[in-house]
C-alpha atoms as a PDB file:
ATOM      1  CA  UNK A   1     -71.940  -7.686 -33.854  1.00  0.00           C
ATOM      2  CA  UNK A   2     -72.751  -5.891 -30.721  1.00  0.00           C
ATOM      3  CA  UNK A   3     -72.602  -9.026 -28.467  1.00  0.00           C
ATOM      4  CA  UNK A   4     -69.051 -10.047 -30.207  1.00  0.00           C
ATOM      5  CA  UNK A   5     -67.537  -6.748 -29.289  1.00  0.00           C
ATOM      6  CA  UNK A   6     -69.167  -7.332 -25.686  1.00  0.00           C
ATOM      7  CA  UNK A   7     -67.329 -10.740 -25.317  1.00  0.00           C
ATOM      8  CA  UNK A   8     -63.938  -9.544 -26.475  1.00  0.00           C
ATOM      9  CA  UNK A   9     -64.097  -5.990 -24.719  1.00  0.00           C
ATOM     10  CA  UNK A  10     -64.616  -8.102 -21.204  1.00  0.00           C
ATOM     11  CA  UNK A  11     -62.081 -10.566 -22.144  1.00  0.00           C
ATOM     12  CA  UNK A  12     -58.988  -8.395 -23.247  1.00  0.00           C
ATOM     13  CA  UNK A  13     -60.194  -4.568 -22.392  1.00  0.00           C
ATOM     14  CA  UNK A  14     -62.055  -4.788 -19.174  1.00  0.00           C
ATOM     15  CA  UNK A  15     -60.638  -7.956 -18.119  1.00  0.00           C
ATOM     16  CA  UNK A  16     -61.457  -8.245 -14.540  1.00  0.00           C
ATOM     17  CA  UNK A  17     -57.819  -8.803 -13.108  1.00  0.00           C
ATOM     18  CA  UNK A  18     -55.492  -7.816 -15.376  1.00  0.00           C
ATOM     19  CA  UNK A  19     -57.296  -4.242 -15.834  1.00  0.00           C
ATOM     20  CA  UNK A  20     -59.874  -3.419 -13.688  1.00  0.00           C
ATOM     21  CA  UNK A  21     -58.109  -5.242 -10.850  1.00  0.00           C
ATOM     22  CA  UNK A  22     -60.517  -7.179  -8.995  1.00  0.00           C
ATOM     23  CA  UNK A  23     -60.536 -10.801  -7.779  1.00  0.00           C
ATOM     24  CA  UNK A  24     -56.501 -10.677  -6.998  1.00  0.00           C
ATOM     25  CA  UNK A  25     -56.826 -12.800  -3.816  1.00  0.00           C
ATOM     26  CA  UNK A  26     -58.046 -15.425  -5.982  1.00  0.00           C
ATOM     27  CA  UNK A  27     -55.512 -14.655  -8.764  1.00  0.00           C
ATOM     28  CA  UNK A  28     -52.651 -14.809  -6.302  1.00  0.00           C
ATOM     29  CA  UNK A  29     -53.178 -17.497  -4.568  1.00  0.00           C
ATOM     30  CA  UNK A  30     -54.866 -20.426  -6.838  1.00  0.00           C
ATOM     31  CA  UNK A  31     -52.112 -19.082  -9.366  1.00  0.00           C
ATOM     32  CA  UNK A  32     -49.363 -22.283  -8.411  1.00  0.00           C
ATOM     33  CA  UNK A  33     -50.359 -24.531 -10.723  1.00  0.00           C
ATOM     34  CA  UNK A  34     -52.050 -25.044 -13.366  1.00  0.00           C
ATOM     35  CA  UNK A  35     -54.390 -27.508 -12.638  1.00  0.00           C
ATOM     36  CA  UNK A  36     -55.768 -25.979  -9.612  1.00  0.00           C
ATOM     37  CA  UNK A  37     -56.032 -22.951 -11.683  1.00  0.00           C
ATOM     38  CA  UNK A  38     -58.073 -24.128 -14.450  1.00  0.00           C
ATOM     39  CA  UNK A  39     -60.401 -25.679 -11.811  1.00  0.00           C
ATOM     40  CA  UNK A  40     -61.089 -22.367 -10.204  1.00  0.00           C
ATOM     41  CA  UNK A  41     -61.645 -20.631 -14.036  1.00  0.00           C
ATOM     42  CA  UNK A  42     -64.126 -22.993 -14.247  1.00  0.00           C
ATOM     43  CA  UNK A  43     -65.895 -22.323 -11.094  1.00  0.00           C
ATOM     44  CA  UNK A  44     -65.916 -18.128 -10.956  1.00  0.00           C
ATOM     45  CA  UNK A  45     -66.834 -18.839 -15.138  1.00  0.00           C
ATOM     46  CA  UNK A  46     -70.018 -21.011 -13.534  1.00  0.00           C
ATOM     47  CA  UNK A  47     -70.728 -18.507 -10.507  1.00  0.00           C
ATOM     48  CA  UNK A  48     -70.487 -15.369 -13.077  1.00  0.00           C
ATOM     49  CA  UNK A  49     -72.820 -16.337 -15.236  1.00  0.00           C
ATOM     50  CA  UNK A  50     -75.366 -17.781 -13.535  1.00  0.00           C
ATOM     51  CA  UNK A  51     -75.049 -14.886 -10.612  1.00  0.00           C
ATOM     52  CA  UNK A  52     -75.359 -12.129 -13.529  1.00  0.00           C
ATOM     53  CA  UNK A  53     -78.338 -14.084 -14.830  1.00  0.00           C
ATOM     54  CA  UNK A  54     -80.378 -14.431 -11.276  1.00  0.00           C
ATOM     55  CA  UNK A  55     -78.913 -10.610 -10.413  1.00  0.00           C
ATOM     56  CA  UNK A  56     -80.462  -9.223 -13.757  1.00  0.00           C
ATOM     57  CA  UNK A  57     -84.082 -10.788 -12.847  1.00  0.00           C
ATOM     58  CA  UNK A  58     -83.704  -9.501  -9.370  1.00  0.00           C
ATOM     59  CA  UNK A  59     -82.707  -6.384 -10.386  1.00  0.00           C
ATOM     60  CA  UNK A  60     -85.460  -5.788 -12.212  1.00  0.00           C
ATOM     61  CA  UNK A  61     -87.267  -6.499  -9.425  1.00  0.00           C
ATOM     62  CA  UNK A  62     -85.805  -4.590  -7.332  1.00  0.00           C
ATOM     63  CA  UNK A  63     -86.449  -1.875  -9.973  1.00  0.00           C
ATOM     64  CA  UNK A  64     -90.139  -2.461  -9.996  1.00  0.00           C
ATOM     65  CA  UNK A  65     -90.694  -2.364  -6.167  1.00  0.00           C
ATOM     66  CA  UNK A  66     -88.417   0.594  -5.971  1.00  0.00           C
ATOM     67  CA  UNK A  67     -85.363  -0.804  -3.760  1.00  0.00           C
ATOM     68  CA  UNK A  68     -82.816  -0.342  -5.767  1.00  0.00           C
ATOM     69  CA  UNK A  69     -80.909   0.411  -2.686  1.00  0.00           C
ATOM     70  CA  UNK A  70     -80.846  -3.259  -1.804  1.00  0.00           C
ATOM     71  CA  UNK A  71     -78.892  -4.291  -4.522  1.00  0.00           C
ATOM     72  CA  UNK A  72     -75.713  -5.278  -3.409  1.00  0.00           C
ATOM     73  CA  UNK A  73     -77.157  -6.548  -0.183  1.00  0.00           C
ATOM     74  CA  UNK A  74     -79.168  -8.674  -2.906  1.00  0.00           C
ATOM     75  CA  UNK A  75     -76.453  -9.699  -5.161  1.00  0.00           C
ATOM     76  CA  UNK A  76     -74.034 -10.565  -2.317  1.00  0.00           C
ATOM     77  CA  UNK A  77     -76.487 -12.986  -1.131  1.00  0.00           C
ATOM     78  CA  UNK A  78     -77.225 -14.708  -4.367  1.00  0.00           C
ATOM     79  CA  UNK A  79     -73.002 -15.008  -5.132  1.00  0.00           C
ATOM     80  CA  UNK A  80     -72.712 -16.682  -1.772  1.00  0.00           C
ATOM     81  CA  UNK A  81     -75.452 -19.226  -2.453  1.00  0.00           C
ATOM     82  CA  UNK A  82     -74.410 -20.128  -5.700  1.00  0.00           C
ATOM     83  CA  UNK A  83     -70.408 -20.343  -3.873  1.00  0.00           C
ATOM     84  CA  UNK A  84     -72.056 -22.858  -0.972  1.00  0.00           C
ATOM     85  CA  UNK A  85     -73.573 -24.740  -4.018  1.00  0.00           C
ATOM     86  CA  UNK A  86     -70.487 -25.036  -6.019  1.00  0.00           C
ATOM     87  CA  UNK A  87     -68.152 -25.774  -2.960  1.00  0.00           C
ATOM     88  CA  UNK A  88     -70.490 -28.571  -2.256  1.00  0.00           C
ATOM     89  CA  UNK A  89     -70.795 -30.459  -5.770  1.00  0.00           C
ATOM     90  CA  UNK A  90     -66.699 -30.002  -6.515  1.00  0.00           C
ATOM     91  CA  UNK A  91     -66.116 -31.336  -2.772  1.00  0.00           C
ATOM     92  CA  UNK A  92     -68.557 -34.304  -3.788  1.00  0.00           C
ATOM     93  CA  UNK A  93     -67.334 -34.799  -7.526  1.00  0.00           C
ATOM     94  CA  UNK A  94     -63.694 -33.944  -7.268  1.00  0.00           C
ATOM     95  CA  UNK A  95     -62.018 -34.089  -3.763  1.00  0.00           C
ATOM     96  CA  UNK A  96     -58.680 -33.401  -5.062  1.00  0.00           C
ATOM     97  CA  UNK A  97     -59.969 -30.002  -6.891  1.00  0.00           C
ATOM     98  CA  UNK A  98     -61.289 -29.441  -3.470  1.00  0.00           C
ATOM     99  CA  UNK A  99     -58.733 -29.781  -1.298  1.00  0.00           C
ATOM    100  CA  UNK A 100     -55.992 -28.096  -4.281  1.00  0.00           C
ATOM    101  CA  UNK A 101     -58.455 -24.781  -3.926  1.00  0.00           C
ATOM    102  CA  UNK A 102     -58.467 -24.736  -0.224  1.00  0.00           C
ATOM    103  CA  UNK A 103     -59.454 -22.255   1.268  1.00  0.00           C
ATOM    104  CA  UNK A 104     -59.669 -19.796  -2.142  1.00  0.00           C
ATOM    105  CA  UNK A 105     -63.327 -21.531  -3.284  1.00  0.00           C
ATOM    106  CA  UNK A 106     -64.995 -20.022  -0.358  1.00  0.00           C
ATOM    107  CA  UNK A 107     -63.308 -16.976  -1.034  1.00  0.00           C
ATOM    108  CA  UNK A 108     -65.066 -16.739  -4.112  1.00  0.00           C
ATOM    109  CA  UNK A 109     -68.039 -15.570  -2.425  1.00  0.00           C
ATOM    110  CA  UNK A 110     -66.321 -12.370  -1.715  1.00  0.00           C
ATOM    111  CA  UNK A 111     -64.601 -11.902  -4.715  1.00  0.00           C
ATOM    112  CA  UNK A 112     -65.233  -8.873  -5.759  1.00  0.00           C
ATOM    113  CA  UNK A 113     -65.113  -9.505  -9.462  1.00  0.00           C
ATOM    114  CA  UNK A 114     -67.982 -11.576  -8.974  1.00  0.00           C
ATOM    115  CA  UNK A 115     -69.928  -8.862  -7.604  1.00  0.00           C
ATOM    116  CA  UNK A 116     -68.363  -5.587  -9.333  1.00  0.00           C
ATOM    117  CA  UNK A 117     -69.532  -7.723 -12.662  1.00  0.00           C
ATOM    118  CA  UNK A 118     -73.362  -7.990 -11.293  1.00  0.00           C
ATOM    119  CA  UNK A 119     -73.329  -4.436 -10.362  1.00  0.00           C
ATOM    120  CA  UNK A 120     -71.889  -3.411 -13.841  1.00  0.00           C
ATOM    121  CA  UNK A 121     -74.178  -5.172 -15.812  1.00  0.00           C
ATOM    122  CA  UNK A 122     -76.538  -3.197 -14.168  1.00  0.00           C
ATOM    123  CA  UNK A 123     -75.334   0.035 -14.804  1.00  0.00           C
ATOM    124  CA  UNK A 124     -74.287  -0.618 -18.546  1.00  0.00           C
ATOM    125  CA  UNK A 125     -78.352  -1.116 -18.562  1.00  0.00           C
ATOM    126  CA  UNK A 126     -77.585  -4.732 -20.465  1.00  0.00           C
ATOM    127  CA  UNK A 127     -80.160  -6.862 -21.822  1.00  0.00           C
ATOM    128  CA  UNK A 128     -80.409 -10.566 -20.782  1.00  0.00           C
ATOM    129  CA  UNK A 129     -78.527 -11.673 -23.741  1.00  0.00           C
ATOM    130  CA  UNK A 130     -75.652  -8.821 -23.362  1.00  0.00           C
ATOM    131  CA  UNK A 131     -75.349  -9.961 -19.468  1.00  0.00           C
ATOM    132  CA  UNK A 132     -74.681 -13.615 -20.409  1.00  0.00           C
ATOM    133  CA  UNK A 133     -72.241 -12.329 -23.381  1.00  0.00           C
ATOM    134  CA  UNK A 134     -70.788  -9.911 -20.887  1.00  0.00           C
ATOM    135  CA  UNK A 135     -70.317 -12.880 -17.803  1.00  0.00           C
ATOM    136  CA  UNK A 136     -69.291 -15.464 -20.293  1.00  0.00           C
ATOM    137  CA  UNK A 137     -66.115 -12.993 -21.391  1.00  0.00           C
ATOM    138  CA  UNK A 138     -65.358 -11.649 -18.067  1.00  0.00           C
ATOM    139  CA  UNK A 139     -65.097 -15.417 -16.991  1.00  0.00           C
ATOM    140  CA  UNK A 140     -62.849 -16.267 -19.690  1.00  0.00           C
ATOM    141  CA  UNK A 141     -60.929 -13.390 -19.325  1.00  0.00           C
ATOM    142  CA  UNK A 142     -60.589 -14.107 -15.807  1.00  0.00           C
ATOM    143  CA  UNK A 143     -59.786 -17.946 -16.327  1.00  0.00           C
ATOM    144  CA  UNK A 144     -57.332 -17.056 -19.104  1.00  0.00           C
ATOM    145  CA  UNK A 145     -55.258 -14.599 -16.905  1.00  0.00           C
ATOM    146  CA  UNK A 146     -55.324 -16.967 -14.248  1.00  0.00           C
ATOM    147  CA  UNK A 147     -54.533 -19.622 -16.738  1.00  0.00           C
ATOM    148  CA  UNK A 148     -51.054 -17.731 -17.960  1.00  0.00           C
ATOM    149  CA  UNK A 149     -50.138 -16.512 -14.930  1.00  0.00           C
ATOM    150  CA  UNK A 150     -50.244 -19.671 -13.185  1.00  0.00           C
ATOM    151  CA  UNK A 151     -48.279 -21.204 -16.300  1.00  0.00           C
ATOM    152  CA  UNK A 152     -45.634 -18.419 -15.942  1.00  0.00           C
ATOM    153  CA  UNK A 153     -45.131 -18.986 -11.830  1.00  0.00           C
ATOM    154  CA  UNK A 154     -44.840 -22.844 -12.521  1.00  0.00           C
ATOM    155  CA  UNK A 155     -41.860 -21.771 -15.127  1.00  0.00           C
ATOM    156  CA  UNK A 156     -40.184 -19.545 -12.579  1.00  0.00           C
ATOM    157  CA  UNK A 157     -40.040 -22.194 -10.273  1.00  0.00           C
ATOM    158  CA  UNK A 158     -37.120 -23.151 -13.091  1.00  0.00           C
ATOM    159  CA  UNK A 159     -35.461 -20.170 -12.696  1.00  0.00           C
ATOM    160  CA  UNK A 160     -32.887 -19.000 -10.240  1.00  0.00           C
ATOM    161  CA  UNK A 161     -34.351 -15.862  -8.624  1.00  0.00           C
ATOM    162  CA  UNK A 162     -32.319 -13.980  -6.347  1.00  0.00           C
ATOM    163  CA  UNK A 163     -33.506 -14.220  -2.814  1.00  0.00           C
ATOM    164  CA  UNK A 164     -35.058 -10.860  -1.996  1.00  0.00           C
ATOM    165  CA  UNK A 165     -37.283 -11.514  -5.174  1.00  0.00           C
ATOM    166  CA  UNK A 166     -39.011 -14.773  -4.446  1.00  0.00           C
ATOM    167  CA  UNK A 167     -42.391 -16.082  -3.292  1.00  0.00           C
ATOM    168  CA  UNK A 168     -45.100 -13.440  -3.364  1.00  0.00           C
ATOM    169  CA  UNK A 169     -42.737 -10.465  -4.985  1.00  0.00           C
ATOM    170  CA  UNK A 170     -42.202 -11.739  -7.803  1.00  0.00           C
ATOM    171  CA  UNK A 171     -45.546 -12.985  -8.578  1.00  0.00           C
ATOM    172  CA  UNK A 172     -46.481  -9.037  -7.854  1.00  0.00           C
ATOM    173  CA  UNK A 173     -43.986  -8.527 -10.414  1.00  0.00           C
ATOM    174  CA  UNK A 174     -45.313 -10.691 -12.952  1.00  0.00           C
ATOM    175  CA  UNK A 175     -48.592  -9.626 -12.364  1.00  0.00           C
ATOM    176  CA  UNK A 176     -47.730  -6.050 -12.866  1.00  0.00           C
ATOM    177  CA  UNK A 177     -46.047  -7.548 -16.057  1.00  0.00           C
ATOM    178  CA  UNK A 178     -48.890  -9.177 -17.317  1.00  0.00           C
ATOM    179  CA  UNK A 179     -50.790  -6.053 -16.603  1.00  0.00           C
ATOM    180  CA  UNK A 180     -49.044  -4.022 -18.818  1.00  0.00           C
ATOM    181  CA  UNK A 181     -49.246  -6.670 -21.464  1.00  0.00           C
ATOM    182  CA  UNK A 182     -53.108  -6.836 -21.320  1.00  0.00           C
ATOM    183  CA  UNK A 183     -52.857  -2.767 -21.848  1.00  0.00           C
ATOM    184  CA  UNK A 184     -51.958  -3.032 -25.531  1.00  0.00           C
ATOM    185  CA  UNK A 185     -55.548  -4.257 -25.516  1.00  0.00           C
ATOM    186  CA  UNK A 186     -56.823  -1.105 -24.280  1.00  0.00           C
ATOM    187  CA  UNK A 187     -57.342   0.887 -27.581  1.00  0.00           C
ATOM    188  CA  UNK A 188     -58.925  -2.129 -28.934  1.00  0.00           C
ATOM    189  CA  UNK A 189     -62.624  -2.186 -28.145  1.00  0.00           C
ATOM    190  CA  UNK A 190     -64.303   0.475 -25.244  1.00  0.00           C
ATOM    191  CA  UNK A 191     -67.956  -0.920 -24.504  1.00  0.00           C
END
């Protein structure tokens, strides 16, 4: 029951963007459509994970040798290894993915959602199994914000917004919007 109230508390509670507030660059500018959207869900789901996976093992090496003060030097390096791996196999298996993400893919390597996830698995003192439950929801969470946001700024494109209001202000807008949404959530589950 734990590890169910782990995966929905990082989806809707602590979701990465919407209430913590990390990996906006990302969020903003992938956000146009959906397709390139979903494709870069996919990826940060992939990179958290498997980074929070390595990161716990190194961590508790880290532990063991006491150098815990290398830890984010540690974890940054791992995030941008797995990042050069991914950018390679989606510019090899999807060009189009590729070249939609620009120059946002690389940027993944400093996204600090990425990162501030490693870092808090670590401090929450997770177990293997409660990092993976924890990653998996903070990458959904983070897809499925991206996922309705970018669905919502492909509607607006419909709409007739006055002139002072378009392009990146009101995507702020929205975002602040979708913000407030995501903090009915907020009494929900705190873990």
């Amino acid at each position: 029951m734990k590890l169910f109230f782990i995966f929905l508390s990082a989806i809707l509670v602590n979701n990465f963007v919407l209430s913590k507030f990390l990996g906006i660059c990302p969020f903003l500018g992938v956000s146009k459509k959906i397709s390139s959207a979903s494709g870069m869900s996919m990826a940060v789901i992939f990179v958290m994970v498997l980074s929070s996976i390595i990161t716990w093992f190194l961590n508790l090496l880290l532990v063991k040798m006491g150098l815990e003060f290398l830890t984010t030097i540690v974890f940054i390096l791992v995030i941008a290894t797995l990042v050069q791996f991914i950018e390679f196999y989606i510019k090899k298996v999807s060009p189009n993915l590729y070249e939609a993400l620009g120059i946002y893919l690389p940027l993944i390597t400093t996204n600090c959602a990425i990162l501030g996830l490693a870092l808090i698995n670590v401090m929450n003192k997770y177990t293997l199994m409660e990092t993976i439950i924890n990653s998996l929801g903070a990458g959904f969470g983070f897809g499925m914000a991206l996922i309705i946001f970018s669905a919502i700024r492909e509607r607006m494109d419909y709409y007739d917004v006055p002139e002072p209001f378009k392009g990146t202000a009101i995507a702020l807008i929205t975002a602040g919007l979708l913000s407030m949404a995501f903090m009915g959530f907020s009494g929900l589950i705190k873990i």
